[in-house]
Protein backbone atom coordinates (compact mmCIF):
# COMPACT_ATOMS: atom_id res chain seq x y z
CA UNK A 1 0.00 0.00 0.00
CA UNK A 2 0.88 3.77 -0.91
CA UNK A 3 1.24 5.17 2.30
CA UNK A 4 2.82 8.56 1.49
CA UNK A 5 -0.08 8.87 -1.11
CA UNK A 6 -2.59 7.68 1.23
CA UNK A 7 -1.44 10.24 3.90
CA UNK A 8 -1.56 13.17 1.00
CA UNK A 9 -5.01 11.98 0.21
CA UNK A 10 -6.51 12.55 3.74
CA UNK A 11 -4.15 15.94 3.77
CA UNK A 12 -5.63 16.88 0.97
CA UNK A 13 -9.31 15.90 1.86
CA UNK A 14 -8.78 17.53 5.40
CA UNK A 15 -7.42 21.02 3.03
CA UNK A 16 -10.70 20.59 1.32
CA UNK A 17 -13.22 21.29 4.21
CA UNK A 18 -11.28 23.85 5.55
CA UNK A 19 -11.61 25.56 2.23
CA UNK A 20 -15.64 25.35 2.71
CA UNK A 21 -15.69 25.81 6.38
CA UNK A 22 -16.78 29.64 6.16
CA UNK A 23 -19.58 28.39 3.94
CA UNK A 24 -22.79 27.35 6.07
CA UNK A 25 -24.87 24.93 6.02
CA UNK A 26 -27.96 25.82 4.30
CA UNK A 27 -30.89 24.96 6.80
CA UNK A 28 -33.87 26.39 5.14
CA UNK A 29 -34.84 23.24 3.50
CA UNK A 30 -35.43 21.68 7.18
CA UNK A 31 -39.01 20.68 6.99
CA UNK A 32 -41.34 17.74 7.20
CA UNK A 33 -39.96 15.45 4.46
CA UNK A 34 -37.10 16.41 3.47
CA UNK A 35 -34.76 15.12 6.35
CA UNK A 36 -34.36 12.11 4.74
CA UNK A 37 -33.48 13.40 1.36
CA UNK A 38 -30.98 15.94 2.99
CA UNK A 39 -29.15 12.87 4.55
CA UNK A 40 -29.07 10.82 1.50
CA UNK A 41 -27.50 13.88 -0.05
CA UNK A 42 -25.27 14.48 2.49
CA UNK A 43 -24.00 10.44 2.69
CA UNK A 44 -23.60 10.83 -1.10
CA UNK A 45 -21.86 13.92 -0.74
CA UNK A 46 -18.78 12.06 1.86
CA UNK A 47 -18.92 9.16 -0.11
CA UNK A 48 -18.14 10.58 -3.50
CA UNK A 49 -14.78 11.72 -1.98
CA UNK A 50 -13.76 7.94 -2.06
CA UNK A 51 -13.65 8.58 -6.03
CA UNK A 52 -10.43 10.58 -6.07
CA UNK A 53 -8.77 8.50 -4.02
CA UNK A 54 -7.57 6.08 -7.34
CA UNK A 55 -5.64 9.70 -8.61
CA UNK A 56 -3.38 9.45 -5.50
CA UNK A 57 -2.91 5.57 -5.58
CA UNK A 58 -2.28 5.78 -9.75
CA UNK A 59 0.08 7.37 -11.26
CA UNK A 60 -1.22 9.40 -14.43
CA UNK A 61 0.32 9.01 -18.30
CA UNK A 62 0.57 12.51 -18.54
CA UNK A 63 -1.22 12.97 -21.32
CA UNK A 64 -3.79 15.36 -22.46
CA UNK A 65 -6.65 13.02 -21.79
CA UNK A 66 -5.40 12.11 -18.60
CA UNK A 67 -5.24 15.52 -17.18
CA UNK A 68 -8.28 16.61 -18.54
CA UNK A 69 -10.31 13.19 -16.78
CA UNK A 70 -8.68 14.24 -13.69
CA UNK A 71 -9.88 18.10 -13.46
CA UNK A 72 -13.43 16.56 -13.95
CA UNK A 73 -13.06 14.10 -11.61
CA UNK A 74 -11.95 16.46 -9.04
CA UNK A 75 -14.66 19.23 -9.66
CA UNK A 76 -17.08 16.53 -9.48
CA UNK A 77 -16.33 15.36 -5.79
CA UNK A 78 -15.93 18.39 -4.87
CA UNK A 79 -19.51 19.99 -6.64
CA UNK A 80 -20.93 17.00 -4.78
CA UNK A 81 -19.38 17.09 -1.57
CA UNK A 82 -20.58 20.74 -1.16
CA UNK A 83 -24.40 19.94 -2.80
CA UNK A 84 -24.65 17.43 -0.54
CA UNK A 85 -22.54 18.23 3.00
CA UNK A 86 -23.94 22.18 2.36
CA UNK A 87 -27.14 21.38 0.58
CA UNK A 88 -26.40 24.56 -2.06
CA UNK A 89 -27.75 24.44 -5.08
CA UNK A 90 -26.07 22.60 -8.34
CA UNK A 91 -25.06 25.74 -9.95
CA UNK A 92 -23.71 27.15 -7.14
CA UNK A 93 -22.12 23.50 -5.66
CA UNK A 94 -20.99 23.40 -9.41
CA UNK A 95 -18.77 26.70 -8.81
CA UNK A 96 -17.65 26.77 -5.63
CA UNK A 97 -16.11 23.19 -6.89
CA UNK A 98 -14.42 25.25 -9.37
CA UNK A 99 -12.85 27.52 -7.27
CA UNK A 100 -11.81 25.19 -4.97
CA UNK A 101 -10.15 22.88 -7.95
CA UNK A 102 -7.94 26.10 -8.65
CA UNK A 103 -6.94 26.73 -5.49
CA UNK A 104 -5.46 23.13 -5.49
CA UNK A 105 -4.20 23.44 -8.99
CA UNK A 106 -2.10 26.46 -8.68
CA UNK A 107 -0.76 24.82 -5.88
CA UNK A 108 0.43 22.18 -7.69
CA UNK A 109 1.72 23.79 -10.66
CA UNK A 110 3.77 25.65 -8.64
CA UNK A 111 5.60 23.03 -7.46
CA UNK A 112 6.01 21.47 -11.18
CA UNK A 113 8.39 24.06 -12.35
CA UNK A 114 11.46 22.83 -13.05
CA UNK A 115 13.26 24.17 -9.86
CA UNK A 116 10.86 23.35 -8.17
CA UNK A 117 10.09 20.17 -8.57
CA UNK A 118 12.45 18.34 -7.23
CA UNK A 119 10.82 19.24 -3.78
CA UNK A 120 7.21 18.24 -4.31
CA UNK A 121 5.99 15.12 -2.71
CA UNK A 122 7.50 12.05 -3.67
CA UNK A 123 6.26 8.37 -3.21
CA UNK A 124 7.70 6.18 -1.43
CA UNK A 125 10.84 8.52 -0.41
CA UNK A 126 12.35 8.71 2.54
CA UNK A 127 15.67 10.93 2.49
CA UNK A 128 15.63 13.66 4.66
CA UNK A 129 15.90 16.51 1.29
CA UNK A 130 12.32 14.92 -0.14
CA UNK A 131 10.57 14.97 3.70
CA UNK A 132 12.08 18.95 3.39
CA UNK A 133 10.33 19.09 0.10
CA UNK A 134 6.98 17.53 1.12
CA UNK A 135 7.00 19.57 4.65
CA UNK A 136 7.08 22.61 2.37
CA UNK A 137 4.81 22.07 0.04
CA UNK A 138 1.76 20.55 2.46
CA UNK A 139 2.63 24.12 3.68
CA UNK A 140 2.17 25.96 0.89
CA UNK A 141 -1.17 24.31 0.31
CA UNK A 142 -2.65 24.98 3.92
CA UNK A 143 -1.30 28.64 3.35
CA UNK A 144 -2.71 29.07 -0.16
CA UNK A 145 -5.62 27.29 0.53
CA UNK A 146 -6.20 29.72 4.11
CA UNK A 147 -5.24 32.42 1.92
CA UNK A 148 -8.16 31.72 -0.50
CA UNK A 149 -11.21 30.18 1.11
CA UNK A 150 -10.75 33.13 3.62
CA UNK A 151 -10.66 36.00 1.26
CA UNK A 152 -13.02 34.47 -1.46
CA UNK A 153 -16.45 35.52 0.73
CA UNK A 154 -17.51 32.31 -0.27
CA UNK A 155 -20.79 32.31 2.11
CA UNK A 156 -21.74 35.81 0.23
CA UNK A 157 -22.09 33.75 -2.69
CA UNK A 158 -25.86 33.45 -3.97
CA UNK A 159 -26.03 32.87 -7.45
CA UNK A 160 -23.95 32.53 -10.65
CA UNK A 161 -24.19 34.97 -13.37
CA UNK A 162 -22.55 34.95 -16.61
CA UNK A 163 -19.67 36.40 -15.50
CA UNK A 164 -18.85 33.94 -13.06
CA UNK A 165 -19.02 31.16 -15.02
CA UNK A 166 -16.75 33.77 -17.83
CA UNK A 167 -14.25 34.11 -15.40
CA UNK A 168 -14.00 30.70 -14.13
CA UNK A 169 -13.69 29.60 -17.65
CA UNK A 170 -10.74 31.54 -18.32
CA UNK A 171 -9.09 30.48 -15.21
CA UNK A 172 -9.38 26.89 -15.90
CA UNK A 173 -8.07 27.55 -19.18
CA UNK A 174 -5.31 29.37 -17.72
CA UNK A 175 -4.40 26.84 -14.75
CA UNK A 176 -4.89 23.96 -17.79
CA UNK A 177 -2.08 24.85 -19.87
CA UNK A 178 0.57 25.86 -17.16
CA UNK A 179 -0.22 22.27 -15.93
CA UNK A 180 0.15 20.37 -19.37
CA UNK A 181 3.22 22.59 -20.08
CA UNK A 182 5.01 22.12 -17.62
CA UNK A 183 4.42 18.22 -17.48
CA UNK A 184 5.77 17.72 -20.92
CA UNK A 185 8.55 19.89 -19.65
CA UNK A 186 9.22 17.64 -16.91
CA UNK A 187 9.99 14.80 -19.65
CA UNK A 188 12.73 16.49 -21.27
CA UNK A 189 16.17 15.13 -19.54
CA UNK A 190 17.53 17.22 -17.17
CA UNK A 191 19.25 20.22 -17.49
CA UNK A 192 19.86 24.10 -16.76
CA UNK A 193 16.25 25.47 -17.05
CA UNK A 194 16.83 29.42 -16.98
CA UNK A 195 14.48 30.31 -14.09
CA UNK A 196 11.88 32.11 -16.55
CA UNK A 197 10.33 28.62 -16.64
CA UNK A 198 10.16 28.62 -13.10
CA UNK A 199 9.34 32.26 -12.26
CA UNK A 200 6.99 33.05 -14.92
CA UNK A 201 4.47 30.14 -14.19
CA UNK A 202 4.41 30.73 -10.67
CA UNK A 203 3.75 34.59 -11.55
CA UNK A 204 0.88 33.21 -13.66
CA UNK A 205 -0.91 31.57 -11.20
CA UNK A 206 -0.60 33.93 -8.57
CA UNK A 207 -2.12 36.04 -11.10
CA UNK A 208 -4.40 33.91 -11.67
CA UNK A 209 -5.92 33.30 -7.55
CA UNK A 210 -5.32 37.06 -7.67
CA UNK A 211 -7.67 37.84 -10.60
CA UNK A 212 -10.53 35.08 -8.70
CA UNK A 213 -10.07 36.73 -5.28
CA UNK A 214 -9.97 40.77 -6.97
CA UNK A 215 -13.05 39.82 -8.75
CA UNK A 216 -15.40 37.85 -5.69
CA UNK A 217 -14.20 40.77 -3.49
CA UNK A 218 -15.40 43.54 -5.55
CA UNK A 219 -18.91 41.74 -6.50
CA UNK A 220 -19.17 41.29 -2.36
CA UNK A 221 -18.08 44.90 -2.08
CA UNK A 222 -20.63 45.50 -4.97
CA UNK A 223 -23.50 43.70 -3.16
CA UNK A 224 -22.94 45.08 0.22
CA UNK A 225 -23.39 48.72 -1.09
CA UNK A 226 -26.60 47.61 -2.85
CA UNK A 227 -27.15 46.22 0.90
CA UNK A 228 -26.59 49.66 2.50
CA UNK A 229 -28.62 51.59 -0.34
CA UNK A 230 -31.78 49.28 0.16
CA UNK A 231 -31.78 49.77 4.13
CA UNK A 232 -31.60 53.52 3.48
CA UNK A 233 -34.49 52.83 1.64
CA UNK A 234 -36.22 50.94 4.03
CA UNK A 235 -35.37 52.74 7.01
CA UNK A 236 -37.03 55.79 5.11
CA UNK A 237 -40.05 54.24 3.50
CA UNK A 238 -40.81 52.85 7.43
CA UNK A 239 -40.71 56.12 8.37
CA UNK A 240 -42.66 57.75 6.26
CA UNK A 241 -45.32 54.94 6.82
CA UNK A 242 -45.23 55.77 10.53
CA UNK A 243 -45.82 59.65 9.93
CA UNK A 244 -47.96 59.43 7.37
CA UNK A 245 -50.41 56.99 9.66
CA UNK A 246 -49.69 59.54 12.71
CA UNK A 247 -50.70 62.33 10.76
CA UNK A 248 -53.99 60.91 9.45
CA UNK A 249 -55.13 59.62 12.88
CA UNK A 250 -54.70 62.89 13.75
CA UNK A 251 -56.34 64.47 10.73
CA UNK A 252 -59.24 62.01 11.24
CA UNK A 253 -59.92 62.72 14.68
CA UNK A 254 -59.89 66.64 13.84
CA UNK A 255 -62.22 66.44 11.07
CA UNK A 256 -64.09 63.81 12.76
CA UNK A 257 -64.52 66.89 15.89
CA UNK A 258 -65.17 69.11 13.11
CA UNK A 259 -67.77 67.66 10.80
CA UNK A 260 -70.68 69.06 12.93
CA UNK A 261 -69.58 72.42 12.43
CA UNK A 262 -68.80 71.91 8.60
CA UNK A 263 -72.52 70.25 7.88
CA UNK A 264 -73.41 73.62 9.85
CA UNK A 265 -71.91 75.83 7.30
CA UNK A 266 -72.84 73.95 4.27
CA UNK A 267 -76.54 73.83 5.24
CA UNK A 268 -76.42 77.39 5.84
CA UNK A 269 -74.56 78.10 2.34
CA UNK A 270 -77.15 75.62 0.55
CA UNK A 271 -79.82 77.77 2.49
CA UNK A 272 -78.83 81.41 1.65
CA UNK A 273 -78.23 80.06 -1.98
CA UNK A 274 -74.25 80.62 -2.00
CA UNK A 275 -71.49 78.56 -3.42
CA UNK A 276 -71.81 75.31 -1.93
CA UNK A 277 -69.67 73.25 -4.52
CA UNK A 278 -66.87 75.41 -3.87
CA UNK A 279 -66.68 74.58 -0.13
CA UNK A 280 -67.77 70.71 -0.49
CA UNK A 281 -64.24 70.78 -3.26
CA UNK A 282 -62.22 72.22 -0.64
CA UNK A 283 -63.31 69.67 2.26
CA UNK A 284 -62.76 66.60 -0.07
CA UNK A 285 -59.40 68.25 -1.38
CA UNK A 286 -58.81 68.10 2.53
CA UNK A 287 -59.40 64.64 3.25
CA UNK A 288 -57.89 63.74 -0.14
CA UNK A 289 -54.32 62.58 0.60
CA UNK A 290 -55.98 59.40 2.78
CA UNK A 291 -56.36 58.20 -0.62
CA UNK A 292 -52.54 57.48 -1.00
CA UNK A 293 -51.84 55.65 2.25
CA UNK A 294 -51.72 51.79 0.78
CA UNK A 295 -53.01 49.47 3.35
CA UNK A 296 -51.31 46.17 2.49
CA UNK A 297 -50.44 44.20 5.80
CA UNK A 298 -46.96 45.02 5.58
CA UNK A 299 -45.48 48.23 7.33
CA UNK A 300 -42.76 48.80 4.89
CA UNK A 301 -44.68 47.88 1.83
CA UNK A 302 -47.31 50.36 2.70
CA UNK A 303 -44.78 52.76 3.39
CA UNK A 304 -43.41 52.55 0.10
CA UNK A 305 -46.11 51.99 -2.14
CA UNK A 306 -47.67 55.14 -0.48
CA UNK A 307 -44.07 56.77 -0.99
CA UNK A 308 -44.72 55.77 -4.72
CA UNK A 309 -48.21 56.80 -5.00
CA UNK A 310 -47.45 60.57 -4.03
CA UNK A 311 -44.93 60.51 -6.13
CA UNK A 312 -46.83 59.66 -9.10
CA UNK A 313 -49.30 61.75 -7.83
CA UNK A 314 -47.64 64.93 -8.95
CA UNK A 315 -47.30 63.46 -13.03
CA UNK A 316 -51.03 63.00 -12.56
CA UNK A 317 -50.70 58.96 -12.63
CA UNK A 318 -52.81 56.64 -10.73
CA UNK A 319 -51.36 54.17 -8.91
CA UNK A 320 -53.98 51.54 -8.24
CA UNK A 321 -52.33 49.03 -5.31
CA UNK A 322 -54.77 47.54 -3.13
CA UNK A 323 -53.70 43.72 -1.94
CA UNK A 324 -52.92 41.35 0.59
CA UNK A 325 -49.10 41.07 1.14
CA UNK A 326 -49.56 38.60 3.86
CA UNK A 327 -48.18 35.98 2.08
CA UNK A 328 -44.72 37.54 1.27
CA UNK A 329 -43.67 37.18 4.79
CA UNK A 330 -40.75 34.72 3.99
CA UNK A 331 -39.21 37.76 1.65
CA UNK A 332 -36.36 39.84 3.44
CA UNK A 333 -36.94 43.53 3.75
CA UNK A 334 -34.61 44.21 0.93
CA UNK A 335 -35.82 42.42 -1.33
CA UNK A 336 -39.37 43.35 -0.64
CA UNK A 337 -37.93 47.29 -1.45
CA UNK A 338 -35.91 45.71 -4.42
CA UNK A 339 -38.92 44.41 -6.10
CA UNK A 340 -41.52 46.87 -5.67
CA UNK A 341 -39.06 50.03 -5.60
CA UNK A 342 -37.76 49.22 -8.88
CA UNK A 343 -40.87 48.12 -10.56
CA UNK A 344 -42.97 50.77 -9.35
CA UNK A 345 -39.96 53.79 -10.21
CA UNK A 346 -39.95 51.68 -14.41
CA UNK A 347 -43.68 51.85 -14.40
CA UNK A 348 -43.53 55.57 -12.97
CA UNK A 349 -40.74 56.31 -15.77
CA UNK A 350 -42.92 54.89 -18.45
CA UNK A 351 -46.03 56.69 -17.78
CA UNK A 352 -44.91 59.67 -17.27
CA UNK A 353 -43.82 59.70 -21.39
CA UNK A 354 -47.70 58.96 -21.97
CA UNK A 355 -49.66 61.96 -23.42
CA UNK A 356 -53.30 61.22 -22.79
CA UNK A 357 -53.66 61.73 -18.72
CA UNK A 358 -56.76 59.44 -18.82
CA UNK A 359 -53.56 56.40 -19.46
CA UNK A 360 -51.16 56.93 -16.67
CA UNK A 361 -52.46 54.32 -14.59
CA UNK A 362 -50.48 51.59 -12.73
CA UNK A 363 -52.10 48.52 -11.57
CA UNK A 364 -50.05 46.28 -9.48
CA UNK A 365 -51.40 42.78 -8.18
CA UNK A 366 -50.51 39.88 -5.74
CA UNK A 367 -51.80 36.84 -4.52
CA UNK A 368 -50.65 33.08 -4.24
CA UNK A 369 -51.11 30.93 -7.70
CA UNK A 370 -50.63 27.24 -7.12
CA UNK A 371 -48.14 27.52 -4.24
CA UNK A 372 -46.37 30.42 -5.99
CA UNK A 373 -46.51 34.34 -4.74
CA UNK A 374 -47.20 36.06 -8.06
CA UNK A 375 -47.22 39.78 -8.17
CA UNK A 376 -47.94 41.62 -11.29
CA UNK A 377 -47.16 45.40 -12.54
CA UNK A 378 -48.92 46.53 -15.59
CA UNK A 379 -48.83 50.28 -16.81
CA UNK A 380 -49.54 51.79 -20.29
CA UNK A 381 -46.56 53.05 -22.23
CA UNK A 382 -46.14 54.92 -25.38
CA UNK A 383 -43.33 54.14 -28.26
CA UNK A 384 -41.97 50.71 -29.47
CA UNK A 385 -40.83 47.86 -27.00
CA UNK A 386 -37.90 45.16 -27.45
CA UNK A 387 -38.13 41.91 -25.78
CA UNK A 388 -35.28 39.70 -25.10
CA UNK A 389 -36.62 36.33 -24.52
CA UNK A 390 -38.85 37.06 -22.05
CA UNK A 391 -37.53 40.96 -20.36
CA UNK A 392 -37.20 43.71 -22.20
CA UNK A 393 -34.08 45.22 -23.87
CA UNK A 394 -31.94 47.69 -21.54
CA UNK A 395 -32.14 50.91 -23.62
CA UNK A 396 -32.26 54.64 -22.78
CA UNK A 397 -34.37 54.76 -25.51
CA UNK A 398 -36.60 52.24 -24.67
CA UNK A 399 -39.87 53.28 -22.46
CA UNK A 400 -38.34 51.37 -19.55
CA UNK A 401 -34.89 52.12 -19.28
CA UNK A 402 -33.79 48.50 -18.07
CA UNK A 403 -33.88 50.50 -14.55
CA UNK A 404 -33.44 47.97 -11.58
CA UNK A 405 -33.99 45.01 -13.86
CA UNK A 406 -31.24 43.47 -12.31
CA UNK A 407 -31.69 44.16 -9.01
CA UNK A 408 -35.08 42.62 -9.54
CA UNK A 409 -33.86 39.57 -10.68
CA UNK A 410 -31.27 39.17 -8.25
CA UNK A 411 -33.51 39.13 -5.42
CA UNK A 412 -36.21 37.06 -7.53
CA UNK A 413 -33.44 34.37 -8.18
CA UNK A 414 -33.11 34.49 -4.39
CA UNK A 415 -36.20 32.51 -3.53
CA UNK A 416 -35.47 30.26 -6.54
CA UNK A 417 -38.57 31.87 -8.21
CA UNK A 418 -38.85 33.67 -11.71
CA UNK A 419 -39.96 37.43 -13.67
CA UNK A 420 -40.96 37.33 -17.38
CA UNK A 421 -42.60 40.29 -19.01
CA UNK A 422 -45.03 40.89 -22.12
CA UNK A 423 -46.94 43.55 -23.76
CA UNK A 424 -50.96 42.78 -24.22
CA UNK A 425 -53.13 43.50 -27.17
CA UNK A 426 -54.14 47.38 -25.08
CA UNK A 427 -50.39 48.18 -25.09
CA UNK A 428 -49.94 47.66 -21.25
CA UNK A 429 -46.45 47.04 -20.49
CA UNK A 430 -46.70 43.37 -17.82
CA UNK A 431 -44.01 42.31 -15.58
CA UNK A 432 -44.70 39.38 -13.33
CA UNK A 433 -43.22 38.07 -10.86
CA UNK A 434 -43.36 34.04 -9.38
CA UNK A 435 -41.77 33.50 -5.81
CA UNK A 436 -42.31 30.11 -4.80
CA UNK A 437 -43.87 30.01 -0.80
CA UNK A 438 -41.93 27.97 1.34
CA UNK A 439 -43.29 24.79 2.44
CA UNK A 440 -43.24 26.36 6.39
CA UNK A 441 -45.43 29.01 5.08
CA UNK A 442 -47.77 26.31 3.45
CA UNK A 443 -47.82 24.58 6.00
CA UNK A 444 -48.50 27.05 8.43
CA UNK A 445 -51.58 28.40 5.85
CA UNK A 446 -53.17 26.01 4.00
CA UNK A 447 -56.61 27.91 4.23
CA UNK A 448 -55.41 31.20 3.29
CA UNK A 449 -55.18 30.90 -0.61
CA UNK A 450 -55.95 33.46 -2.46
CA UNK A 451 -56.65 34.81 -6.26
CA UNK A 452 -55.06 38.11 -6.79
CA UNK A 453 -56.60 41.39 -6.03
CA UNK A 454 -57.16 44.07 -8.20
């Protein structure tokens, strides 16, 4: 038996779930029937590492073939490992495997440069310059693989976009052909390498882990600003909500003390034949603005929507948003601002570029369809309108500006759910959005279905 190999197998292993140890366990899927299929994911998750152990007990040809079987091998176990010891998702246990296959690769081809070389771990060896060589590079690994894992914000990591799977691709490229270059260098004989072929590989692949870390830091950085913007947002639209209700209790109770005294002075002006309809407008212009305080069962929602509502207001739309958000309680804060803020500002942006007043209307629906929270937007718009598959084109042009389409869809993507938009035959501009309800929440409600509300 290969001990040496055996021993760099568990090393290696061990190296592994200390890369993933600042990524948590996801617990959300912890409900009635599904601890069983979380433990049969999590068995096949450990057991799948037993597939790389024939790479450590057989030596590889070399080859192009070889290497390439190997990478997939290795982002395999470790996709699985995380999908099932994690329970991410297979997109994201799919990436996360990636990045943890180049932190172990540039490892390794940085110890099979030519001057190098001679130091990495060596079967069956046992003079005391190879145990030097294999002290130094387990290491390296611990160090590079610390150095990684810890400033990767791997648990920040939601989703995958294009660019992710852009960059990773390059990367892999990159770490690819160091690896298959320098093996065919290592069967040339011996000889004086100038240390270019030493140096400028190693420069490479710190590049390389340099480029991944750079790039997760700033879309962290990135996120955590959105983070801070939406709280702002939320901190104000709760406020508002609370002053706005303060204020109309208030108003209420005045006009409520008052409305003896204005009947009084109507009858009177209705009496001596005056002008009536001018004081009746001026008591409903009064009691007016109660109109824009959205009652939907959530404090920030209704603090927003009203938000929305007055500011539509003064562009003469009509903001129509009377539902039952009592559903949505599973959706963070954020993304409750996120969605609605962003629809309701495109919608605002579109309507205000229609001519005819009588058309600035918004309309904006939810209610839960088949397990699914589905909320709707629909608004008139004016012009010509691109779709791209199944959103519209991102265009200053366009009546919709791609504004907060993104954000949108990062928080809908969240929740696993999806957002599609179409034009109907009256030229109403629809974006929906389908959040799937937890199975807690179903649970919890099964009585409380309910068809959307206009």
């Amino acid at each position: 038996m290969d001990v040496p190999q055996l021993f760099r197998y568990m090393f290696d292993l061990l190296m592994m779930y200390w890369f993933f140890v600042p990524l948590k366990k996801k617990t959300q899927e912890d409900v009635p029937g599904k601890e069983k299929e979380n433990l049969v994911r999590e068995i096949a998750g450990y057991g799948s590492l037993l597939l790389l152990l024939p790479i450590y007990l057989y030596a590889g040809s070399g080859s192009l073939f070889s290497m390439l079987w190997r990478f997939l091998l290795r982002v395999l176990v470790y996709s699985c490992w995380v999908f099932g010891a994690k329970r991410t998702d297979f997109r994201l246990s799919l990436y996360l495997g990636i990045l943890c296959w180049l932190a172990f690769t540039s490892e390794n081809n940085i110890f099979l440069t030519p001057q190098l070389s001679g130091l990495r771990w060596i079967r069956q060896s046992q003079s005391v310059g190879s145990t030097f060589g294999n002290v130094a590079e387990l290491l390296l690994e611990a160090g590079l693989i610390t150095l990684v894992s810890r400033l990767v914000p791997l648990a920040a990591i939601e989703r995958v976009p294009k660019s992710r799977w852009i960059l990773s691709a390059a990367l892999i490229g990159c770490a690819l052909y160091v690896k298959m270059t320098l093996k065919l260098l290592s069967m040339v004989p011996s000889g004086q390498y100038p240390t270019e072929l030493t140096s400028y590989p190693i420069l490479m692949q710190l590049l390389s882990i340099t480029a991944m870390i750079l790039f997760e830091r700033y879309l962290y950085n990135r996120k955590i600003r959105e983070e801070v913007r939406l709280n702002e947002a939320i901190n104000h639209y709760r406020y508002e909500n609370a002053v706005a209700h303060l204020k109309a209790d208030e108003d209420v109770k005045r006009i409520h003390h008052d409305m003896k005294n204005h009947l009084i002075v109507l009858q009177n002006l209705i009496d001596s034949n005056e002008n009536a309809a001018a004081y009746v407008q001026n008591l409903m212009e009064e009691i007016s603005g109660y109109g824009n305080l959205a009652e939907t069962g959530n404090p920030l929602l209704n603090g927003l929507i009203s938000e929305k509502i007055y500011q539509a207001s003064r562009f003469q739309i009509d903001i129509n948003a009377c539902f039952d958000f009592s559903e949505g309680d599973f959706i963070d804060a954020m993304d409750v601002c996120a969605i609605f803020g962003n629809a309701l500002d495109n919608a605002i942006e579109a309507s205000k570029k229609v001519k005819d007043p009588e058309k600035r209307s918004i309309l904006v629906k939810c209610g839960r369809i088949s397990g699914n929270l589905v909320i709707t937007f629909r608004n008139y718009f004016e012009g010509d309108l691109t779709l791209k598959g199944t959103l519209p084109v991102s265009s200053k042009q366009g009546h919709l500006h791609g504004i907060g389409l993104s954000s949108i869809r990062r928080s809908v993507e969240k929740y696993g759910g999806s957002m599609a938009a179409q034009c109907d035959p009256y030229h109403n501009f629809v974006l929906t959005v389908a959040l799937p309800i937890p199975e807690t929440e179903q649970l919890q409600k099964p009585q409380t279905s309910k068809k959307p509300q206009s």
